[in-house]
Protein backbone atom coordinates (compact mmCIF):
# COMPACT_ATOMS: atom_id res chain seq x y z
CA UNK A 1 -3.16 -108.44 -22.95
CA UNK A 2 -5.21 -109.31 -26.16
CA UNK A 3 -8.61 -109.58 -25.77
CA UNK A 4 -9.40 -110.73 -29.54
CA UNK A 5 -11.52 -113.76 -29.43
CA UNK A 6 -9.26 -117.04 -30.63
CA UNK A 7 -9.04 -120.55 -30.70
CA UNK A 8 -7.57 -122.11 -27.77
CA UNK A 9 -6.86 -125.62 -27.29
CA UNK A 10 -6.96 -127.41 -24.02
CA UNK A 11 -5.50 -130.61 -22.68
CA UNK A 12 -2.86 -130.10 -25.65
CA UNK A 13 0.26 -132.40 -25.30
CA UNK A 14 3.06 -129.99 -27.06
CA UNK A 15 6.29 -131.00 -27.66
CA UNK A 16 7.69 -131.72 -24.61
CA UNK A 17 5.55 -134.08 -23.47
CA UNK A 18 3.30 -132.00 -21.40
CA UNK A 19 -0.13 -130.83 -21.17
CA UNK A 20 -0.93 -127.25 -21.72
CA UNK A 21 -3.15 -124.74 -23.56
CA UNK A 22 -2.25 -123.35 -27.09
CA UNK A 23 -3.99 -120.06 -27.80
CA UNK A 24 -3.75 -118.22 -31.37
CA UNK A 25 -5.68 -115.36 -32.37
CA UNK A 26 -6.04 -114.28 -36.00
CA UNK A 27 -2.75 -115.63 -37.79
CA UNK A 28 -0.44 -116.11 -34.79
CA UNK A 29 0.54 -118.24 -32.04
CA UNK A 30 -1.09 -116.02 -28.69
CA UNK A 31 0.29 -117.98 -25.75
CA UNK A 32 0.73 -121.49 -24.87
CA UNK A 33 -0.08 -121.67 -21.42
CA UNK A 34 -3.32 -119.91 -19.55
CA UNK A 35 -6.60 -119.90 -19.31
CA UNK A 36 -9.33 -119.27 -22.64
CA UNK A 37 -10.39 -115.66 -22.93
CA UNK A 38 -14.56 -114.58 -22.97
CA UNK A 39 -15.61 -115.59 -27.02
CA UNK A 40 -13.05 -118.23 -27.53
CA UNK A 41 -13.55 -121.05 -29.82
CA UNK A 42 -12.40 -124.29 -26.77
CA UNK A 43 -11.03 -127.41 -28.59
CA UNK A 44 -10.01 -130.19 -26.12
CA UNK A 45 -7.64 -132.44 -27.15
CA UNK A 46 -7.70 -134.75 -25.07
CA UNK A 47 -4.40 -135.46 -24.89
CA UNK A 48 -3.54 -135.45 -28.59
CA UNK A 49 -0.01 -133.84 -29.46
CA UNK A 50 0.61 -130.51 -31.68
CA UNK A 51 3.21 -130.40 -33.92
CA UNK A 52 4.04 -126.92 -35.88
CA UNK A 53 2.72 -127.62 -39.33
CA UNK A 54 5.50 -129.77 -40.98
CA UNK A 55 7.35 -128.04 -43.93
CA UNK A 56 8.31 -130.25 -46.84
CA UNK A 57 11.66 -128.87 -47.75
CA UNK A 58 11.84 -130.49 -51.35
CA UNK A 59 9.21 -131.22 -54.13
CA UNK A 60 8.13 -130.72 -57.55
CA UNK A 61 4.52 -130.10 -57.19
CA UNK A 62 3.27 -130.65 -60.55
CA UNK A 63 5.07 -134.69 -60.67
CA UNK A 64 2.99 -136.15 -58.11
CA UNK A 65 0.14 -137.37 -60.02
CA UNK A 66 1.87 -138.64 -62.08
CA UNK A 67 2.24 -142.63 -62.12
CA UNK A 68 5.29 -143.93 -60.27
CA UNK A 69 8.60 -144.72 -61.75
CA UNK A 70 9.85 -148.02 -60.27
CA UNK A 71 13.27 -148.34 -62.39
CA UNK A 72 14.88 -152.16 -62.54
CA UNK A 73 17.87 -151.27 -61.47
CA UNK A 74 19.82 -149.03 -59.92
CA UNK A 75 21.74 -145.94 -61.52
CA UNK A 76 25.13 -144.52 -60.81
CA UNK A 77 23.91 -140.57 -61.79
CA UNK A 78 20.38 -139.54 -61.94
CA UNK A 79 21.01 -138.64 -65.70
CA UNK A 80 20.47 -142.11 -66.38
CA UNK A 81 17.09 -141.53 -64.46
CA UNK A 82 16.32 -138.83 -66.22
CA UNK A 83 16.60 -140.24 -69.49
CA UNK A 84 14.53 -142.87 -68.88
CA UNK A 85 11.84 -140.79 -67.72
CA UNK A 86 11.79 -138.70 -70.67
CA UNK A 87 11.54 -141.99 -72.57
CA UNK A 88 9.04 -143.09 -71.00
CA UNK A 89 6.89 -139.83 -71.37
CA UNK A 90 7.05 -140.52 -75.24
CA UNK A 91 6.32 -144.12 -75.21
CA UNK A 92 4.27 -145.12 -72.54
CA UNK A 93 0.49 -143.94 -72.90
CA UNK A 94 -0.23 -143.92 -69.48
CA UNK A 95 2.38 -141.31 -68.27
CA UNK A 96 1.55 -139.49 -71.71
CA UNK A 97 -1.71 -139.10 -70.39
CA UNK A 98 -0.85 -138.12 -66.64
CA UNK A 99 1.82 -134.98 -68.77
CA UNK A 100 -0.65 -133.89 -70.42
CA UNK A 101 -3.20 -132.81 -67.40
CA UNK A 102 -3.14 -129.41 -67.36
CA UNK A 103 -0.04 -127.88 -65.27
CA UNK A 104 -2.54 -125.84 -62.69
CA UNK A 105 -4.52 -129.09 -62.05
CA UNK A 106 -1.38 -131.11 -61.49
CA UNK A 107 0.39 -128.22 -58.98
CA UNK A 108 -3.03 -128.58 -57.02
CA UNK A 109 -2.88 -132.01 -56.46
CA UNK A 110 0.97 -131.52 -55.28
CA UNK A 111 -0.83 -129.23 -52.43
CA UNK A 112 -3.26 -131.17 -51.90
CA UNK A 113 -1.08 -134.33 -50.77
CA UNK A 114 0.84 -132.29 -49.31
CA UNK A 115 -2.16 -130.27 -46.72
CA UNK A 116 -3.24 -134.14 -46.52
CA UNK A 117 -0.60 -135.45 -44.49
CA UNK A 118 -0.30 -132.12 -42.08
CA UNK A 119 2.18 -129.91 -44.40
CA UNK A 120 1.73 -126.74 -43.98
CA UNK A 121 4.20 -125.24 -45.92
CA UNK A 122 6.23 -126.56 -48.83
CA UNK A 123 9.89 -125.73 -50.84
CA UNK A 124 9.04 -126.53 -54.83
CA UNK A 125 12.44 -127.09 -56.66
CA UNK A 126 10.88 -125.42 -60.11
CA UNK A 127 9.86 -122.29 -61.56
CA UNK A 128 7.36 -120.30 -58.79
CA UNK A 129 4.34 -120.73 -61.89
CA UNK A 130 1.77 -117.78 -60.10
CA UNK A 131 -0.71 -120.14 -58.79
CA UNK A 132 1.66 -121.29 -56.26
CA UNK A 133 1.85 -117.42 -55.02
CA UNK A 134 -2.09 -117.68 -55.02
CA UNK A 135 -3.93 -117.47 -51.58
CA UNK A 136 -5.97 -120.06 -52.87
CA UNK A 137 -3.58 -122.65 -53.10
CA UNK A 138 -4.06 -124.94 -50.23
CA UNK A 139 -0.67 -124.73 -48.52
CA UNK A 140 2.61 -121.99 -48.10
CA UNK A 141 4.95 -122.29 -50.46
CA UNK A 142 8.14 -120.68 -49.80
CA UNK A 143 8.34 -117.61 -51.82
CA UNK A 144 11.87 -116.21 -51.27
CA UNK A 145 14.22 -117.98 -52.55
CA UNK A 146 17.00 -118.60 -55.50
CA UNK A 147 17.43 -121.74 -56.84
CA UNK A 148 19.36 -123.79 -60.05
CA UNK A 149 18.38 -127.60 -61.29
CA UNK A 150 21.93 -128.74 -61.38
CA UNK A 151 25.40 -128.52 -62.91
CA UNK A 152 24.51 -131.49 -65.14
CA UNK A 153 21.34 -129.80 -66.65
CA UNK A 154 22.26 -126.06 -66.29
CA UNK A 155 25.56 -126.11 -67.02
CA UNK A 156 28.43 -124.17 -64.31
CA UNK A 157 27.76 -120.73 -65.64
CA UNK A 158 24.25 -120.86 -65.09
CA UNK A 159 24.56 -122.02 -61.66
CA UNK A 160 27.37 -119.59 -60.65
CA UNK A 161 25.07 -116.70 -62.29
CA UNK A 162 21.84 -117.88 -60.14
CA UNK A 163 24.11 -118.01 -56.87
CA UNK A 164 25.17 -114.65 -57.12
CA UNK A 165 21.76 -113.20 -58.03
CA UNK A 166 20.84 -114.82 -54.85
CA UNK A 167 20.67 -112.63 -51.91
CA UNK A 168 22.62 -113.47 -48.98
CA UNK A 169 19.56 -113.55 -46.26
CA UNK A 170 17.82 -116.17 -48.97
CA UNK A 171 18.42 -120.02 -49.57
CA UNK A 172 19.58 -121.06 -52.70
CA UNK A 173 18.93 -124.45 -53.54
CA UNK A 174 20.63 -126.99 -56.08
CA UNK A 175 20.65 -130.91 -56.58
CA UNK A 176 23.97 -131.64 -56.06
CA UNK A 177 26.13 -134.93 -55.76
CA UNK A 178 22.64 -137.15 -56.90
CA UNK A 179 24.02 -140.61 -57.57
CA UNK A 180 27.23 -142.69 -56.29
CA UNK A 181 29.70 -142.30 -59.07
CA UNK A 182 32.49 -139.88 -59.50
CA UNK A 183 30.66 -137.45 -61.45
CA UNK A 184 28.33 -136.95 -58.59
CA UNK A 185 30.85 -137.05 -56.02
CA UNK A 186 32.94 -133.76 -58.31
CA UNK A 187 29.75 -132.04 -58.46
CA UNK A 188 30.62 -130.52 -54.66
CA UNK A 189 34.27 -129.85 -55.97
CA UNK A 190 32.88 -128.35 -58.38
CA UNK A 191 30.39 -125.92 -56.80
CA UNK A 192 33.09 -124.64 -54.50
CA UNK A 193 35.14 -123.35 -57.14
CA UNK A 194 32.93 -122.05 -58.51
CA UNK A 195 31.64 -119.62 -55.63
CA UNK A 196 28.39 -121.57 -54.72
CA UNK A 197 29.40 -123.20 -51.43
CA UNK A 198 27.74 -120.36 -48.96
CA UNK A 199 26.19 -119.97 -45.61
CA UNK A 200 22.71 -120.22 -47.75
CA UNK A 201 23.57 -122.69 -49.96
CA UNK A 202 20.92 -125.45 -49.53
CA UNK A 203 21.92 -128.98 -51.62
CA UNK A 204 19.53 -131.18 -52.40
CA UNK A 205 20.18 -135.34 -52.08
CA UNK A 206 23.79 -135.57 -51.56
CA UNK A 207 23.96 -139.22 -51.86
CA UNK A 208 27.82 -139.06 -53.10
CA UNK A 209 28.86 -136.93 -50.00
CA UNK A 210 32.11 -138.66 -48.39
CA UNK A 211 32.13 -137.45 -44.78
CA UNK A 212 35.32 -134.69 -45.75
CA UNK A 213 32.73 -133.25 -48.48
CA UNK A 214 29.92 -133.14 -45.17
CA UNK A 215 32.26 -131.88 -42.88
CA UNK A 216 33.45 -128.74 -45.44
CA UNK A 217 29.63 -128.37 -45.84
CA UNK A 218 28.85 -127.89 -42.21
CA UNK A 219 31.82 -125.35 -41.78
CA UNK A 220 30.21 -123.14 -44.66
CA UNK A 221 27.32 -123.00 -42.79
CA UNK A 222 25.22 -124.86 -46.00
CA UNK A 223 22.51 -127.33 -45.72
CA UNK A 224 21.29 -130.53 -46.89
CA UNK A 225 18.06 -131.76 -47.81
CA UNK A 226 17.50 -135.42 -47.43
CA UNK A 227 15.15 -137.83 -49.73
CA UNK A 228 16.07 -141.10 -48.48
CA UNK A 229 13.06 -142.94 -50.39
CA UNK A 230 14.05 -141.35 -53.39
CA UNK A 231 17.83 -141.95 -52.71
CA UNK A 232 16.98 -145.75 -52.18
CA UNK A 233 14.47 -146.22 -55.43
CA UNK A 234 17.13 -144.71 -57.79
CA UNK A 235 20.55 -145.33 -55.60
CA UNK A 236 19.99 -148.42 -53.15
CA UNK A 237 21.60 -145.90 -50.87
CA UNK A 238 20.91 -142.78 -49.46
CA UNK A 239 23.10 -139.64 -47.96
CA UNK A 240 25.25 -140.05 -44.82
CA UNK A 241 23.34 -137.57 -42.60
CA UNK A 242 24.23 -138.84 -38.96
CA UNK A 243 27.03 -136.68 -38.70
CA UNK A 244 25.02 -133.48 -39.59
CA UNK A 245 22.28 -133.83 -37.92
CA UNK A 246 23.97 -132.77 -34.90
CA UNK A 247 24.36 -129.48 -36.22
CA UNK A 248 20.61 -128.58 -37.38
CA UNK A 249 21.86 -128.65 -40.97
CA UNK A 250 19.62 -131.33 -42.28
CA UNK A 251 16.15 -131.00 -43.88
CA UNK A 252 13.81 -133.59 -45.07
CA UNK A 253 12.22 -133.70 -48.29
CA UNK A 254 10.10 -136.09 -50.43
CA UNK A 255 11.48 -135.22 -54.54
CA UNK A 256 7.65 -136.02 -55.52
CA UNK A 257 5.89 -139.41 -55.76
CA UNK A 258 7.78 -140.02 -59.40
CA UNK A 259 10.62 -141.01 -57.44
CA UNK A 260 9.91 -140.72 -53.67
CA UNK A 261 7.46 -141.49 -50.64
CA UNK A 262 3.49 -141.05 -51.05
CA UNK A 263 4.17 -137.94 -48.63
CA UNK A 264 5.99 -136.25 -45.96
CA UNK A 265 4.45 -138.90 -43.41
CA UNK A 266 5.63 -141.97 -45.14
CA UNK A 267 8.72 -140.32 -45.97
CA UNK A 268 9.60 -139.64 -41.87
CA UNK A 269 9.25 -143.54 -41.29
CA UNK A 270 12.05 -144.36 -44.07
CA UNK A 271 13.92 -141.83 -42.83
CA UNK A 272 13.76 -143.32 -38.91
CA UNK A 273 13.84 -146.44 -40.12
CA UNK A 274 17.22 -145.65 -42.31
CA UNK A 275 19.00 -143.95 -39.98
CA UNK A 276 17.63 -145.22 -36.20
CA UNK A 277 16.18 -141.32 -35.55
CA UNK A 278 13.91 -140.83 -32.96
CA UNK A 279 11.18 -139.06 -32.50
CA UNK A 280 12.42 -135.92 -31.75
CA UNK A 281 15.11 -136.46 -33.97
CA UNK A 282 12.48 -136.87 -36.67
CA UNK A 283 10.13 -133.67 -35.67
CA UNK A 284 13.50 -131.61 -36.14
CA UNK A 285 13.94 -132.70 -39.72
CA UNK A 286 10.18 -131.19 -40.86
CA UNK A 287 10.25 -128.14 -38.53
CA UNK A 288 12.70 -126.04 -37.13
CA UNK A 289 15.87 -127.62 -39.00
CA UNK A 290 14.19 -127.15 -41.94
CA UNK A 291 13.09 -123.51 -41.06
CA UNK A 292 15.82 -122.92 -40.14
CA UNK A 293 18.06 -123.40 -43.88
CA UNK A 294 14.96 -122.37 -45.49
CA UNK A 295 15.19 -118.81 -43.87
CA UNK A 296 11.32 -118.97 -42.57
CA UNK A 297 11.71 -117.08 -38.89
CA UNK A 298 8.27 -117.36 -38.37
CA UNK A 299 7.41 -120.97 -38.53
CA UNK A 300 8.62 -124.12 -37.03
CA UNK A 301 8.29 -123.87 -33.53
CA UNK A 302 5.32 -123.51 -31.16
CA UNK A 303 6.17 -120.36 -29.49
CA UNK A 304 4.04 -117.52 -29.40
CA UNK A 305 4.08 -115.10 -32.17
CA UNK A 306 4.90 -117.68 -34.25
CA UNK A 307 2.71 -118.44 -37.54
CA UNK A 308 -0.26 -120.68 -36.61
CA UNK A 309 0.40 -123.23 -38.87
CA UNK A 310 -0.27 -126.44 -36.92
CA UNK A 311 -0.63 -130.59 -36.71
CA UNK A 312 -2.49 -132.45 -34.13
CA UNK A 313 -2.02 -136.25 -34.33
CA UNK A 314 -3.45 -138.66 -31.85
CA UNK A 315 -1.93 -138.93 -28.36
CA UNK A 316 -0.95 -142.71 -29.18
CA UNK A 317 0.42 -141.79 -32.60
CA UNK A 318 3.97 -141.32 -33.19
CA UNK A 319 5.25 -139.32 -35.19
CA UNK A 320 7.19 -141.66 -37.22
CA UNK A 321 4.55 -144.14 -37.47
CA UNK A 322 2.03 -141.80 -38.56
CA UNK A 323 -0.64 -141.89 -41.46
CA UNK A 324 -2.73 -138.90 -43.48
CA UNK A 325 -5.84 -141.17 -42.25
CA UNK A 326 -4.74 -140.48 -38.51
CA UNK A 327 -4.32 -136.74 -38.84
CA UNK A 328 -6.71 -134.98 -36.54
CA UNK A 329 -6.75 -131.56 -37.83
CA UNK A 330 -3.94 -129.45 -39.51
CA UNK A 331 -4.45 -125.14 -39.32
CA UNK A 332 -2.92 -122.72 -41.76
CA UNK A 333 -2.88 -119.29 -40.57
CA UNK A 334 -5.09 -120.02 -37.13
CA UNK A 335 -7.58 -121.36 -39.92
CA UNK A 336 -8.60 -125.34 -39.76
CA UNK A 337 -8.29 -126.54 -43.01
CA UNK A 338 -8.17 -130.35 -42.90
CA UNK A 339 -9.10 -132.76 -40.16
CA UNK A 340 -11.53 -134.71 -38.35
CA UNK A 341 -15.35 -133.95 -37.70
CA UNK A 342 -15.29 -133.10 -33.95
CA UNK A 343 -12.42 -130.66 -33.23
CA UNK A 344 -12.87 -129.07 -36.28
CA UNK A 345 -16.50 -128.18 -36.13
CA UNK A 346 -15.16 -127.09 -32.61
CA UNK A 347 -12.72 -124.86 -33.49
CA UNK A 348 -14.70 -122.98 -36.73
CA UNK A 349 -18.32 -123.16 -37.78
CA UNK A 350 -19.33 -126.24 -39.86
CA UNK A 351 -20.45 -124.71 -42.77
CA UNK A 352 -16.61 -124.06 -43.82
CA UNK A 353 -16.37 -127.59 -44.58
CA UNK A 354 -17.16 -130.05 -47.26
CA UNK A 355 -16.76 -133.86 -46.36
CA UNK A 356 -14.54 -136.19 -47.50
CA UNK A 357 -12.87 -139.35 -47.12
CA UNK A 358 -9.50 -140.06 -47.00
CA UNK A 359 -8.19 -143.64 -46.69
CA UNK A 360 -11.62 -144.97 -45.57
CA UNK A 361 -11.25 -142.60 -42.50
CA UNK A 362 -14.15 -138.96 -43.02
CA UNK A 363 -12.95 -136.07 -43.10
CA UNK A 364 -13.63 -132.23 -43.28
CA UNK A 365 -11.99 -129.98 -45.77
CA UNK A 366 -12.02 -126.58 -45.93
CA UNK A 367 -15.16 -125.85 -48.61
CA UNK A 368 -12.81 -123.04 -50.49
CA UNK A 369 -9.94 -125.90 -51.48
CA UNK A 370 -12.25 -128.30 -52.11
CA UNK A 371 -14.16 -126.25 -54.61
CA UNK A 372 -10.36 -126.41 -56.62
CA UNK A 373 -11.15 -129.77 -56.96
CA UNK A 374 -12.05 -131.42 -60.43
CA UNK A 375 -15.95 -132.45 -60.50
CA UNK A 376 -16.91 -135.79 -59.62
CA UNK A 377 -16.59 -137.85 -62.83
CA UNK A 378 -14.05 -135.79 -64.51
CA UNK A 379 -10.47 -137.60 -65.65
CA UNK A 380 -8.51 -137.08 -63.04
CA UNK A 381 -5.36 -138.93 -64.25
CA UNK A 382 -4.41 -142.56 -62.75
CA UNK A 383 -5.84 -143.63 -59.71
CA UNK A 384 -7.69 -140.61 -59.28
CA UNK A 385 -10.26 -140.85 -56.20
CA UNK A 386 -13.99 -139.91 -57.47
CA UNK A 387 -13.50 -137.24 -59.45
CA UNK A 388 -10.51 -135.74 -57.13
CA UNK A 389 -7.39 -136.38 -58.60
CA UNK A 390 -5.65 -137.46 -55.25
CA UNK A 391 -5.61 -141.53 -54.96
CA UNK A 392 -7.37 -142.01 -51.60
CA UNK A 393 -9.19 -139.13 -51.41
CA UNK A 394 -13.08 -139.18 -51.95
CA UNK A 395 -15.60 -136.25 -51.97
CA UNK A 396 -18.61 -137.53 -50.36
CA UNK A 397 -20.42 -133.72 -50.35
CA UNK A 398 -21.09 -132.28 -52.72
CA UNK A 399 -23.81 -129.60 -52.08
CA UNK A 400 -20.96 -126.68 -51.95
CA UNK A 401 -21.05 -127.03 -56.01
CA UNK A 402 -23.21 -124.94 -57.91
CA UNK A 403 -25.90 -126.45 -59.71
């Protein structure tokens, strides 16, 4: 029986509805269930649910400040996306500008809208640049993993060599079958003969999947992450997923804000409102299916021993329906590092915060991320709020920066 001194919050409505206590002490999940131990730190909830931090199984962290793509017309394969994009980077002044931010500043704001909107943990489809491995950086990023663009920008012996360098008990993860024409729909063909089709295979999109090319996937034992607002922008249609997400083998992801969803949040209400998902349904999608293909045992669940990485959203909120403005508090490693006022000055001491605003609605954030943040004034790329390179976020205290 531990008797480390902990956080433990009461009047907690977990997953299945009920009211209970969730204890953690240090980095873990302690118990859920029980009474708080002598020295605790008590948060009542009131009723509010808890979540397990929500993992964001696809992004490119260094896109998201970067202004919005909203193409005229839909495209058969995302090269044709592509190629406008990289247009548009040497013609348009305003996406030259956002580019040229440096690439540190612009991975920082990718975890910073991600912590936002209660991820705790994050899958970035791109080269693992150190700061990303940093324990500053404001969110988990999965470390383990092997991973190639695509056939179409990599070419098949690229691909074939980065699937066999992979390890089996790691996922490998590839865009695959992105767009609606037959070149997208080979692209599976393709990756089975060439070896890639595995038990920790992990395609991304999928939008050109016919249901024999989901079924073969499923028996593999491979995964799919989904980007339906993405899908939609580029597409007008996203991937079939109703008949894999049955099986656990569906993530959900949000492909950055150049193509996708402000965040994970907004991206769980397209992908409800796409496919009729309920809540549940939903919760599955950003915890332990996506754990689960992106081999992370110790997260996505609220059990005890699991990491405490967690979300509480208001007792009235769903979780479909949800907003960053509404999120009550979200812990990393037992550690509050974004939420509101009251529980978190009840869980840790209030000098580990700096305020903020965030959609109109005050916040606290944890002092050490927001000293990452650029200094009031500074250019911040498009949109920026004051000074902090996140549209809707404001830093209203500022006495944590050196004079």
């Amino acid at each position: 029986m531990s008797t480390a001194r902990g956080i433990c919050f009461v009047n907690a409505r977990l997953s299945g509805g009920e009211l209970s206590t969730l204890r953690i002490v240090g980095t873990r999940i302690a118990a859920l269930g029980g009474d708080p131990r002598r020295g605790d730190s008590v948060v009542d909830l009131r009723g509010d649910k808890v979540f397990p931090g929500l993992i964001n199984a696809h992004d490119h962290l260094q896109l998201n400040s970067l202004p919005s793509f909203d193409p005229a017309k839909h495209y058969r394969h995302v090269r044709e996306w592509i190629a406008e994009v990289d247009a548009r980077r040497l013609c348009d002044p305003e996406f030259k500008a956002g580019v040229a931010v440096a690439r540190e500043r612009r991975l920082l704001i990718g975890g910073i809208k991600n912590l936002l909107c209660g991820v705790t943990t994050v899958a970035h489809h791109d080269p693992l640049f150190p700061v990303l491995s940093a324990r500053t950086y404001p969110i988990h990023v999965v470390q383990h993993y092997g991973w190639a663009h695509s056939l179409y920008v990599d070419g098949e012996t690229s691909v074939a060599g980065s699937y066999r360098r992979t390890p089996a008990d790691r996922p490998w993860i590839i865009h695959a079958a992105e767009g609606v024409d037959a070149e997208a729909r080979n692209e599976f063909e393709r990756l089975e003969v060439l070896g890639c089709l595995g038990s920790n295979t992990v395609l991304v999109h999928g939008t050109a999947l016919d249901a024999a090319q989901r079924s073969r996937l499923h028996q593999a034992g491979a995964g799919l992450i989904w980007c339906p607002s993405s899908n939609l922008r580029l597409f007008g249609r996203t991937a079939q997923v109703e008949d894999l997400l049955p099986h656990g083998c569906v993530a959900l992801g949000t492909d950055s804000r150049l193509s996708g969803a402000r965040d994970l949040l907004e991206e769980l209400r397209i992908a409800g409102e796409t496919a009729g998902l309920d809540e549940r349904a939903l919760a599955r999608l950003v915890t332990c299916d996506s754990a689960r293909l992106l081999r992370l045992p110790d997260r996505g669940a609220l059990r005890a021993g699991m990491r405490a990485d967690i979300l509480v959203l208001p007792a009235a909120t769903r979780l479909g329906e949800a907003t960053r403005a509404q999120v009550r508090l979200v812990l990393i490693d037992g550690r509050v590092r974004h939420g509101d006022p009251e529980p978190a000055r009840s869980a840790e001491p209030a000098g580990r915060f700096a305020h903020i605003v965030v959609d109109g609605e005050p916040k606290l954030l944890e002092r050490s991320i927001a000293a990452l943040l650029p200094h009031p004034g500074a250019d911040a790329g498009p949109g920026a709020g004051a000074g902090s390179g996140e549209p809707g976020l404001d830093l209203t205290d500022l006495e944590w920066r050196a004079a």
